[in-house]
C-alpha atoms as a PDB file:
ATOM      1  CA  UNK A   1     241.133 134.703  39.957  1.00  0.00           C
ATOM      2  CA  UNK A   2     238.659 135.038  43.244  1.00  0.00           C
ATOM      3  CA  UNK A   3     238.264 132.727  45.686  1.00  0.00           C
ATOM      4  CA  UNK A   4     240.883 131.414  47.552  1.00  0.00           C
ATOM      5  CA  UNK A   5     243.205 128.843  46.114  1.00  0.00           C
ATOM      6  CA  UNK A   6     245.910 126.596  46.912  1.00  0.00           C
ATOM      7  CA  UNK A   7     248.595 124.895  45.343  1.00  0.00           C
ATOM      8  CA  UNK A   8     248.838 120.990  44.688  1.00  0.00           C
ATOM      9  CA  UNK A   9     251.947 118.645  43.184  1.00  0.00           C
ATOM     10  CA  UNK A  10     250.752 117.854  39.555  1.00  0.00           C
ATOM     11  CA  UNK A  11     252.432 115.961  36.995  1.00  0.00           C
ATOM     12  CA  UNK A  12     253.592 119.022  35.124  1.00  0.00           C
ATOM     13  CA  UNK A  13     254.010 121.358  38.752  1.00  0.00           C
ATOM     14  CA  UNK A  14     251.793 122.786  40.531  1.00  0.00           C
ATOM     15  CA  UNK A  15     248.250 122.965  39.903  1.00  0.00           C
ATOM     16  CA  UNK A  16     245.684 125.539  41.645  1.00  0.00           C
ATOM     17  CA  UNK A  17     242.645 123.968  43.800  1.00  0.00           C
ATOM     18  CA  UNK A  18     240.066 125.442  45.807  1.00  0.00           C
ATOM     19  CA  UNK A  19     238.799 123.366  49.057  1.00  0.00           C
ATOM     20  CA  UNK A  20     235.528 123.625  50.687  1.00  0.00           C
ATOM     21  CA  UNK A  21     234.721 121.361  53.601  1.00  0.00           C
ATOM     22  CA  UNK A  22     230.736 121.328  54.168  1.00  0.00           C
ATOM     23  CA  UNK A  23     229.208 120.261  57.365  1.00  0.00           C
ATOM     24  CA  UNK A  24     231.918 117.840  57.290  1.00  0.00           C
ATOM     25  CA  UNK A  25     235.169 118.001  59.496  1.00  0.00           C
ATOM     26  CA  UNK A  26     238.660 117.300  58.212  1.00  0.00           C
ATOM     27  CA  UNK A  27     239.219 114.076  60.625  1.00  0.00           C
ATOM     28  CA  UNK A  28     235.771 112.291  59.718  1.00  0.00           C
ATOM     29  CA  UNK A  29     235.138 110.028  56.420  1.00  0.00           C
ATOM     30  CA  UNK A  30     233.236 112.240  53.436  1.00  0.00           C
ATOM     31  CA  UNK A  31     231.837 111.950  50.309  1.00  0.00           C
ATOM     32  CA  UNK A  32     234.247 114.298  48.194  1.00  0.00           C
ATOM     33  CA  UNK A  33     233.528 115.728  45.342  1.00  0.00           C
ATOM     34  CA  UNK A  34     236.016 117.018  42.034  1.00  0.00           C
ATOM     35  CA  UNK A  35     234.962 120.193  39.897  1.00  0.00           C
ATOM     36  CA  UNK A  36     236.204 120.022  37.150  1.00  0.00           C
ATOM     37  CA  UNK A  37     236.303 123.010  34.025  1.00  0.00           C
ATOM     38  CA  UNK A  38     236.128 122.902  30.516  1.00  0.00           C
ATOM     39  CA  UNK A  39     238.185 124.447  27.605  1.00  0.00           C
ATOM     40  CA  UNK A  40     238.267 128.167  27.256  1.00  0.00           C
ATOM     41  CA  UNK A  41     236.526 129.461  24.841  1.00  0.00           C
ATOM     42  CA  UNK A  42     237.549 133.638  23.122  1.00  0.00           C
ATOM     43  CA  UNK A  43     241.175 135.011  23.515  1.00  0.00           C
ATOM     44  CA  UNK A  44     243.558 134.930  26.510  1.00  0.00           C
ATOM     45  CA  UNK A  45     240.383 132.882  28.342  1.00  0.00           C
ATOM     46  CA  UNK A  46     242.321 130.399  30.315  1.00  0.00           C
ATOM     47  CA  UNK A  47     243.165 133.190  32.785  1.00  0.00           C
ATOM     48  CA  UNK A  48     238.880 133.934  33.751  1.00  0.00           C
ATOM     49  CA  UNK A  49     237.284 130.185  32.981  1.00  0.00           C
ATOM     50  CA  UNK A  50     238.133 128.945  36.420  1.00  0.00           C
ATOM     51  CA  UNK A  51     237.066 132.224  38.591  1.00  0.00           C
ATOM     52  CA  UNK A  52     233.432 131.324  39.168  1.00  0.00           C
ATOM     53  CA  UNK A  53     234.571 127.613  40.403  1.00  0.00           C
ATOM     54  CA  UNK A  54     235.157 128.295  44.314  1.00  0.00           C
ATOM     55  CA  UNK A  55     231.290 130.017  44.476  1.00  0.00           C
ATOM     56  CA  UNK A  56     230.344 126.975  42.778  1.00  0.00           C
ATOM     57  CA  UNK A  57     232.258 124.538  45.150  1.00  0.00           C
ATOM     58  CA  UNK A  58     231.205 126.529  48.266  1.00  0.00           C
ATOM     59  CA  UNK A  59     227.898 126.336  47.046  1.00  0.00           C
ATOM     60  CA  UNK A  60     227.692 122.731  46.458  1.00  0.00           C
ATOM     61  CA  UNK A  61     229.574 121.930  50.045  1.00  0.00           C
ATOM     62  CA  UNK A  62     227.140 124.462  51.537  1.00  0.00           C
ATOM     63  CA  UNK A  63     224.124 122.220  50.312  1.00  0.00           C
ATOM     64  CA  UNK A  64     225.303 118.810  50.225  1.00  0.00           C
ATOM     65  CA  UNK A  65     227.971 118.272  52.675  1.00  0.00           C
ATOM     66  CA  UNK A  66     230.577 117.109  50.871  1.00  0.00           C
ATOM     67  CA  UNK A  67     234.002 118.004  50.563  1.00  0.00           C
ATOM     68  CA  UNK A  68     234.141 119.890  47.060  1.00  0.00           C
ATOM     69  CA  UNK A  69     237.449 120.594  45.481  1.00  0.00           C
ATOM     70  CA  UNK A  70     237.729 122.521  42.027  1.00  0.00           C
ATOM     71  CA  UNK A  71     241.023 122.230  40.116  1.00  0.00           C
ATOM     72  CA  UNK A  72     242.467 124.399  37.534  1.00  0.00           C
ATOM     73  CA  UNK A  73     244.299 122.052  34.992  1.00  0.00           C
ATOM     74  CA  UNK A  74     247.746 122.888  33.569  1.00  0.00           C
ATOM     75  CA  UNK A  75     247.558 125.978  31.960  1.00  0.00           C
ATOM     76  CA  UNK A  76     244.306 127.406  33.190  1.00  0.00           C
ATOM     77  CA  UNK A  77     244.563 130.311  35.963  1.00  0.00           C
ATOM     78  CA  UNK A  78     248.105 130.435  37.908  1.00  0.00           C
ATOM     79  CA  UNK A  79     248.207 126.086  37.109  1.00  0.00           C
ATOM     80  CA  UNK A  80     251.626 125.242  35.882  1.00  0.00           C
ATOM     81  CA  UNK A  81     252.271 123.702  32.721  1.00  0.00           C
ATOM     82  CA  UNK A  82     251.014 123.616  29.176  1.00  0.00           C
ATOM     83  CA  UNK A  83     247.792 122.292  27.623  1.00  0.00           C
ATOM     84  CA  UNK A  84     247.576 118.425  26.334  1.00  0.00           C
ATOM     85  CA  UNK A  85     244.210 116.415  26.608  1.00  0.00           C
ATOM     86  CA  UNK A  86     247.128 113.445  27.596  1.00  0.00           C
ATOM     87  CA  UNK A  87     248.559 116.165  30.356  1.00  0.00           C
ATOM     88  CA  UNK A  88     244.548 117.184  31.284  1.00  0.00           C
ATOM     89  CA  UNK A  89     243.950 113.341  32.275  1.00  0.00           C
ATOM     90  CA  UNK A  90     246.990 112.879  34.272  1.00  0.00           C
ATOM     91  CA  UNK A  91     246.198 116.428  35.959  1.00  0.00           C
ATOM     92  CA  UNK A  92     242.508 115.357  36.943  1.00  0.00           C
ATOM     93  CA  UNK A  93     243.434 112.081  37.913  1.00  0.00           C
ATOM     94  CA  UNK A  94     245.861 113.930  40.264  1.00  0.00           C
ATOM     95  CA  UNK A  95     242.887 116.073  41.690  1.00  0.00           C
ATOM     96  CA  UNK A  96     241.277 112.580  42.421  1.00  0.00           C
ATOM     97  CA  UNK A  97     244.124 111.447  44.508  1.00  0.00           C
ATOM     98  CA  UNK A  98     243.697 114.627  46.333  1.00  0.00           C
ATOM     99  CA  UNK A  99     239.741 114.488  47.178  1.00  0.00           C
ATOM    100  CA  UNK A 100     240.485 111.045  47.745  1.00  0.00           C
ATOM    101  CA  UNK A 101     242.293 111.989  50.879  1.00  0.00           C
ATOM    102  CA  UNK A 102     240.021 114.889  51.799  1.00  0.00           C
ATOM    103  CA  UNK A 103     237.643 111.750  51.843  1.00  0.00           C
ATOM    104  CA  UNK A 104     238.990 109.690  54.295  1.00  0.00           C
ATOM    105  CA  UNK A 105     237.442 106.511  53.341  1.00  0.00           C
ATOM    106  CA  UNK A 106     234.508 108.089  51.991  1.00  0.00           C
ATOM    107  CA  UNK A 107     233.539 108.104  48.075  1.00  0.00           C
ATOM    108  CA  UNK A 108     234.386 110.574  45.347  1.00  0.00           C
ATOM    109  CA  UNK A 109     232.474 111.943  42.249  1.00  0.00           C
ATOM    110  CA  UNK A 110     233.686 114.013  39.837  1.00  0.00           C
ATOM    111  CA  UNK A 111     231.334 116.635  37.578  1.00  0.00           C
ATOM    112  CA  UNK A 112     232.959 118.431  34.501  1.00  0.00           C
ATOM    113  CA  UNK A 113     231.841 121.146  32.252  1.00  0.00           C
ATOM    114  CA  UNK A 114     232.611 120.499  28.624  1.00  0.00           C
ATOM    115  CA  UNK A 115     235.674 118.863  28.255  1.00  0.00           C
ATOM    116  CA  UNK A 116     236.059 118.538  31.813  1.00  0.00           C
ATOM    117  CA  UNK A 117     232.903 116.002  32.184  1.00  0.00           C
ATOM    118  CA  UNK A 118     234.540 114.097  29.007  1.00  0.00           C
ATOM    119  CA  UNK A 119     237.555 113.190  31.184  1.00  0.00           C
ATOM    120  CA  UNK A 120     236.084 112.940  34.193  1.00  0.00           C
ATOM    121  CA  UNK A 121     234.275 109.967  32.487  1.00  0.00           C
ATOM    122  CA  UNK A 122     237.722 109.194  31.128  1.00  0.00           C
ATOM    123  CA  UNK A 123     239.281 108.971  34.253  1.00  0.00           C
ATOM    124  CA  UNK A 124     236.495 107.443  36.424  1.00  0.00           C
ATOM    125  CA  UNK A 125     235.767 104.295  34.183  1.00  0.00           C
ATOM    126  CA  UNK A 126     238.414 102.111  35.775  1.00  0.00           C
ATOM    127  CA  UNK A 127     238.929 103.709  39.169  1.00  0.00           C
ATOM    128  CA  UNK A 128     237.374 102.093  41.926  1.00  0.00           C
ATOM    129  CA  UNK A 129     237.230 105.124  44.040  1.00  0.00           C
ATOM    130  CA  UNK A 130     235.168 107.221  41.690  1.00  0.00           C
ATOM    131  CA  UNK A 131     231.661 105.991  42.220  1.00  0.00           C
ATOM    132  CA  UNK A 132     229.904 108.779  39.843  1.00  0.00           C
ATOM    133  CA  UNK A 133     230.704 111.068  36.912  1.00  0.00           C
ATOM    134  CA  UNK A 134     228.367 114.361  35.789  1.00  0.00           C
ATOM    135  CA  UNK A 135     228.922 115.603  32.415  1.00  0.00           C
ATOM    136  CA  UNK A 136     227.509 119.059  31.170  1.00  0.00           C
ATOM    137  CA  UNK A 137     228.107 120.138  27.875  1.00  0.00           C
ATOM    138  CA  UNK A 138     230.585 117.318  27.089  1.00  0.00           C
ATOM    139  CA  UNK A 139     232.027 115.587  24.236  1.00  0.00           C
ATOM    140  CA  UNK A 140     230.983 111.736  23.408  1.00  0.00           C
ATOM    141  CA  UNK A 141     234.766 112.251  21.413  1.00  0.00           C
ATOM    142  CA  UNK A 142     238.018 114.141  20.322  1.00  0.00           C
ATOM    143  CA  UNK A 143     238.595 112.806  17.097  1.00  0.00           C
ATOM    144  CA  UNK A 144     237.319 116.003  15.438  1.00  0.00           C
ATOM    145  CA  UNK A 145     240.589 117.965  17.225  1.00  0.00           C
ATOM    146  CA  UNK A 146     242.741 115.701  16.159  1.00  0.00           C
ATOM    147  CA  UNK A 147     241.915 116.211  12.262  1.00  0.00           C
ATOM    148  CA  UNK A 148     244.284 119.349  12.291  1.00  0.00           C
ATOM    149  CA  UNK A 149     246.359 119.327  15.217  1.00  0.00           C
ATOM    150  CA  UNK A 150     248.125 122.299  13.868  1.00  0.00           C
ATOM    151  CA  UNK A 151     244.964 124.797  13.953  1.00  0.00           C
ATOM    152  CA  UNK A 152     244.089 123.142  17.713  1.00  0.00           C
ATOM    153  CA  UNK A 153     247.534 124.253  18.896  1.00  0.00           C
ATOM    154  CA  UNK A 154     246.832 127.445  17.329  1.00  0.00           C
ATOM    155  CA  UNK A 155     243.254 128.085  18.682  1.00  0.00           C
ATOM    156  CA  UNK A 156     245.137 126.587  22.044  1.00  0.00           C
ATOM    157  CA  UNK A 157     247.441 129.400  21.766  1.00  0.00           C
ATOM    158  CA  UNK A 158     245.083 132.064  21.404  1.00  0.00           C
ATOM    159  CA  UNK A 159     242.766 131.278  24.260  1.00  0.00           C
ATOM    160  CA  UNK A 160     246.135 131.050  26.666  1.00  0.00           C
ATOM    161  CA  UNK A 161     246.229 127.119  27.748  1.00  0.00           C
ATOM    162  CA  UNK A 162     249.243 127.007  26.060  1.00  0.00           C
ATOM    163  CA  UNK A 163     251.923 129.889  26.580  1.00  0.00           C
ATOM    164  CA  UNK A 164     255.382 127.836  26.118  1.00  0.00           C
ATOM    165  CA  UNK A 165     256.605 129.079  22.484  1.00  0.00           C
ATOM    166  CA  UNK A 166     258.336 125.765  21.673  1.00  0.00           C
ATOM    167  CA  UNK A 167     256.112 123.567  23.021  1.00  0.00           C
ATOM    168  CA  UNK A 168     255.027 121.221  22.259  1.00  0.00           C
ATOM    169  CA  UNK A 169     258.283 119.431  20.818  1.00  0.00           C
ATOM    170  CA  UNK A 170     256.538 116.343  19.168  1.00  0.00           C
ATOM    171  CA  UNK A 171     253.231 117.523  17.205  1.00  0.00           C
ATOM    172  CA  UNK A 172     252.152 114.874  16.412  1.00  0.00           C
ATOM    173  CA  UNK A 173     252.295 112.960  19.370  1.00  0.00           C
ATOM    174  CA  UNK A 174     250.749 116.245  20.933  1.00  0.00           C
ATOM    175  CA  UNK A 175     247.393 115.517  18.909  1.00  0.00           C
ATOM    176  CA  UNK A 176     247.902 111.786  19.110  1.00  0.00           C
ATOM    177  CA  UNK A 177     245.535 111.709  22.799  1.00  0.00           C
ATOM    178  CA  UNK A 178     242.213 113.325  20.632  1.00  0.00           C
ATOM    179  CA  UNK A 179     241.912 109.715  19.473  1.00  0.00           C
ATOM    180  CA  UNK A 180     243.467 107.756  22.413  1.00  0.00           C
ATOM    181  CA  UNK A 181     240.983 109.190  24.703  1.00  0.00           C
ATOM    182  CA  UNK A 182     237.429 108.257  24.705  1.00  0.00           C
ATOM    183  CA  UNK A 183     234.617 109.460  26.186  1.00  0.00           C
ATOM    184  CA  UNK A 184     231.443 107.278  24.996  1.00  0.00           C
ATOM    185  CA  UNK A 185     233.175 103.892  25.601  1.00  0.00           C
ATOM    186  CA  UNK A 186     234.346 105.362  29.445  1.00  0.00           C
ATOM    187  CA  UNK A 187     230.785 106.084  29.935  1.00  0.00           C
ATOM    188  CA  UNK A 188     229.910 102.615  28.565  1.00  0.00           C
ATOM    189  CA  UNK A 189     232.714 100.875  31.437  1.00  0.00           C
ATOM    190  CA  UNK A 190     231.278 103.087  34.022  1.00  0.00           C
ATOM    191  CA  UNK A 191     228.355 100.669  34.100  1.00  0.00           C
ATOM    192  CA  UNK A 192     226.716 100.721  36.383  1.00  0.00           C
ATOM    193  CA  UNK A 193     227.765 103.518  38.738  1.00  0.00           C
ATOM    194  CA  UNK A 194     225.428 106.519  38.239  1.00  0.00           C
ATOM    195  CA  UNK A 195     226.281 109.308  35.155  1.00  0.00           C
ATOM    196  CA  UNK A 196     224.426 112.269  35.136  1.00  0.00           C
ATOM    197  CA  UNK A 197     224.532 114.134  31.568  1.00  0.00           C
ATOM    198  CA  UNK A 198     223.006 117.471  31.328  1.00  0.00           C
ATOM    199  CA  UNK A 199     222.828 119.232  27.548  1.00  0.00           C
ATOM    200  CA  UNK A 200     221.819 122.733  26.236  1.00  0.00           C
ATOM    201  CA  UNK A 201     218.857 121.860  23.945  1.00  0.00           C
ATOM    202  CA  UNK A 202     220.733 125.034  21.802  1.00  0.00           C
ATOM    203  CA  UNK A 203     224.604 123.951  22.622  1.00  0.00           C
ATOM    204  CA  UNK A 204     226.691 125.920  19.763  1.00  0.00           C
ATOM    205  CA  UNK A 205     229.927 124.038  20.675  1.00  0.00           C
ATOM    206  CA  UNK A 206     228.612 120.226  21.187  1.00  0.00           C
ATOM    207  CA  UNK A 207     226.242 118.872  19.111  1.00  0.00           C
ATOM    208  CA  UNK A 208     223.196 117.369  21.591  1.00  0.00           C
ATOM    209  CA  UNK A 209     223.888 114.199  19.399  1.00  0.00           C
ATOM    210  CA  UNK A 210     227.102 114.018  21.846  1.00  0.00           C
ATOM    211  CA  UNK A 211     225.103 114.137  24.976  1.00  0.00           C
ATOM    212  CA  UNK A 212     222.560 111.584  23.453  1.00  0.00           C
ATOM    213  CA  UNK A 213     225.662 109.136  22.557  1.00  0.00           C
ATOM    214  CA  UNK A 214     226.999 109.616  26.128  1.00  0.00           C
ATOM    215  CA  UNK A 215     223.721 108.674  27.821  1.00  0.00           C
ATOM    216  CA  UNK A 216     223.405 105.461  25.412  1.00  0.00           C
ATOM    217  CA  UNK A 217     226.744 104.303  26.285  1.00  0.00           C
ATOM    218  CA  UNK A 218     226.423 104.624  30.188  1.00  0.00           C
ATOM    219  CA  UNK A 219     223.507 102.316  30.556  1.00  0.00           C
ATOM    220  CA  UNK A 220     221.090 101.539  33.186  1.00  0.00           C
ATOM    221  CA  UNK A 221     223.072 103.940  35.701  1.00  0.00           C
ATOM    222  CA  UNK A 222     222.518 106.976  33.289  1.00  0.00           C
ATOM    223  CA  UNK A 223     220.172 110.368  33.813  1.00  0.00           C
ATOM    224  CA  UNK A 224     219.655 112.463  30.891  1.00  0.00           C
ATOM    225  CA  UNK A 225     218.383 116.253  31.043  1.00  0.00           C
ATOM    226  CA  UNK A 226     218.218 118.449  27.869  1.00  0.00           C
ATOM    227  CA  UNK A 227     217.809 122.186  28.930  1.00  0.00           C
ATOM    228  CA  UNK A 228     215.312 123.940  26.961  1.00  0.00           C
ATOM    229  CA  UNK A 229     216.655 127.273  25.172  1.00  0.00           C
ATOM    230  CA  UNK A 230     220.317 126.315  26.775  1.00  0.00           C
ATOM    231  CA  UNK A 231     223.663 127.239  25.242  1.00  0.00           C
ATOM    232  CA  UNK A 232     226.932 125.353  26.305  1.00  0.00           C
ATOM    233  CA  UNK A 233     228.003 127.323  29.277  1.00  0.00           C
ATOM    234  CA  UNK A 234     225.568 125.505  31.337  1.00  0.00           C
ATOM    235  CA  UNK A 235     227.149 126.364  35.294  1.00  0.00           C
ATOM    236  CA  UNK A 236     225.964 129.902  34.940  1.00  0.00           C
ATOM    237  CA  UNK A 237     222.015 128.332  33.975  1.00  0.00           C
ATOM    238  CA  UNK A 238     220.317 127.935  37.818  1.00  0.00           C
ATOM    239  CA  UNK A 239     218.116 124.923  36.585  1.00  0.00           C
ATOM    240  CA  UNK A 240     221.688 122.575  35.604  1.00  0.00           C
ATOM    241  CA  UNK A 241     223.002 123.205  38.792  1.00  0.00           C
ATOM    242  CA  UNK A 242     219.616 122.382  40.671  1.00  0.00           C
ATOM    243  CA  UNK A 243     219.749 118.770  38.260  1.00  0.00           C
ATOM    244  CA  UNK A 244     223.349 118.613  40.050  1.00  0.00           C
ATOM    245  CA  UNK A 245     222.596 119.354  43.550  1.00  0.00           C
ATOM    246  CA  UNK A 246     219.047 116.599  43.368  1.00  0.00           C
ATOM    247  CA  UNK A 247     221.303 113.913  41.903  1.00  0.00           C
ATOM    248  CA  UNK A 248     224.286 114.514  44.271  1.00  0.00           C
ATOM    249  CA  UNK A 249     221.309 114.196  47.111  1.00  0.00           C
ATOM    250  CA  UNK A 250     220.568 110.763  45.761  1.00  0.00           C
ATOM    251  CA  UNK A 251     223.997 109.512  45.925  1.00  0.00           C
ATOM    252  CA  UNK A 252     224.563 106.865  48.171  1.00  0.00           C
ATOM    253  CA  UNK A 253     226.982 107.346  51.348  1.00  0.00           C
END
């Protein structure tokens, strides 16, 4: 991977972050910021989906300020551990404790691409300290994985978030968290801190009807922006990440 990353404790071992600072200085109260990526998509991808994250997070510091850290859950670049949507949440919730303390008092968002912005939603909804979520791409729901938990290991398997041959040692319980964890009704009990959702008009993954569902549920507090000719990998499209660096602007402090 580029950039230069560190290591974290993580519920499953170490998980790989990348830091960027801003204008800001490490003894003075921040916003902070959490990047967060989604699921890897073609074979042995979990190695590459993470590499463009620390030009996105110096980037966004660069512009905004804000401390910016971008995580690698487990399995995903040199993070420790193998992939469970259960095991994702507990990782990024981890990643919050540790902007939180980059932050020094201040506030922290969190933006994820694709699954990422689902459980960023997921794990903002009832924690005080995360005063905004930014979804692009993302999933209003799981239950569709969890219909065949057996091919979703497999497909898991083949784009390299999971590499343990006998994991995982309960199946079903593996595929149980597709339908424990939602998305739309987090959005709904983020009400009514701000949610940005940002769609590709021509998403092949996630059906728009996901973004629309997302943008009902978070109410009042909610910004919707569907990208004209846009596929799903929406960080490398200039005009999603101009959408995220105006609304991060409009944040309070």
């Amino acid at each position: 991977m580029t950039g230069a990353w560190e290591g974290v404790v993580g519920p499953a071992g170490t998980l790989r972050v990348h830091e960027a600072l801003g204008t800001s200085t490490p003894s003075t109260q921040a916003n902070a910021l959490v990047i967060c990526h989604g699921f890897p998509i073609g074979a042995d991808a979990a190695r590459h989906v993470a590499q463009s994250l620390p030009a996105l997070a110096d980037r966004l510091a660069a512009e905004s300020g804000w401390r910016v850290v971008a995580g690698c859950l487990r399995g995903v670049g040199e993070s420790d551990g193998d992939f469970s949507l259960r095991g994702w949440f507990d990782d990024l919730r981890a990643i919050v404790d540790h902007a939180t303390a980059l932050a020094m008092g201040g506030g922290v968002w969190i933006v994820g691409f694709g699954t990422g912005g689902s459980l960023g939603l997921c794990v903002g909804f009832d924690d005080g300290r995360v005063r905004g979520a930014a979804c692009f791409g993302s999933r209003a729901t799981f239950a569709d994985w969890a219909h065949d938990a057996r091919s979703m290991l497999a497909y898991a398997r083949r784009v390299g978030v999971v590499r343990s041959a006998q994991y995982p040692d309960d199946l079903g319980r593996w595929g149980a968290a597709f339908t424990e964890l939602d998305p739309a009704e987090a959005a709904r009990k983020m009400a009514p801190r701000p949610v940005l959702v940002v769609h590709g008009a021509d998403d092949e993954e996630v059906p728009l009807a996901d973004a629309r569902r997302l943008a009902d549920a978070a109410g009042p507090g909610m910004e919707l922006h569907v990208l004209a000719g846009a596929g799903h990998r929406l960080r490398a499209d200039p005009r999603a990440i101009a959408l995220l660096v105006g609304w991060l602007e409009r944040q309070g402090p």
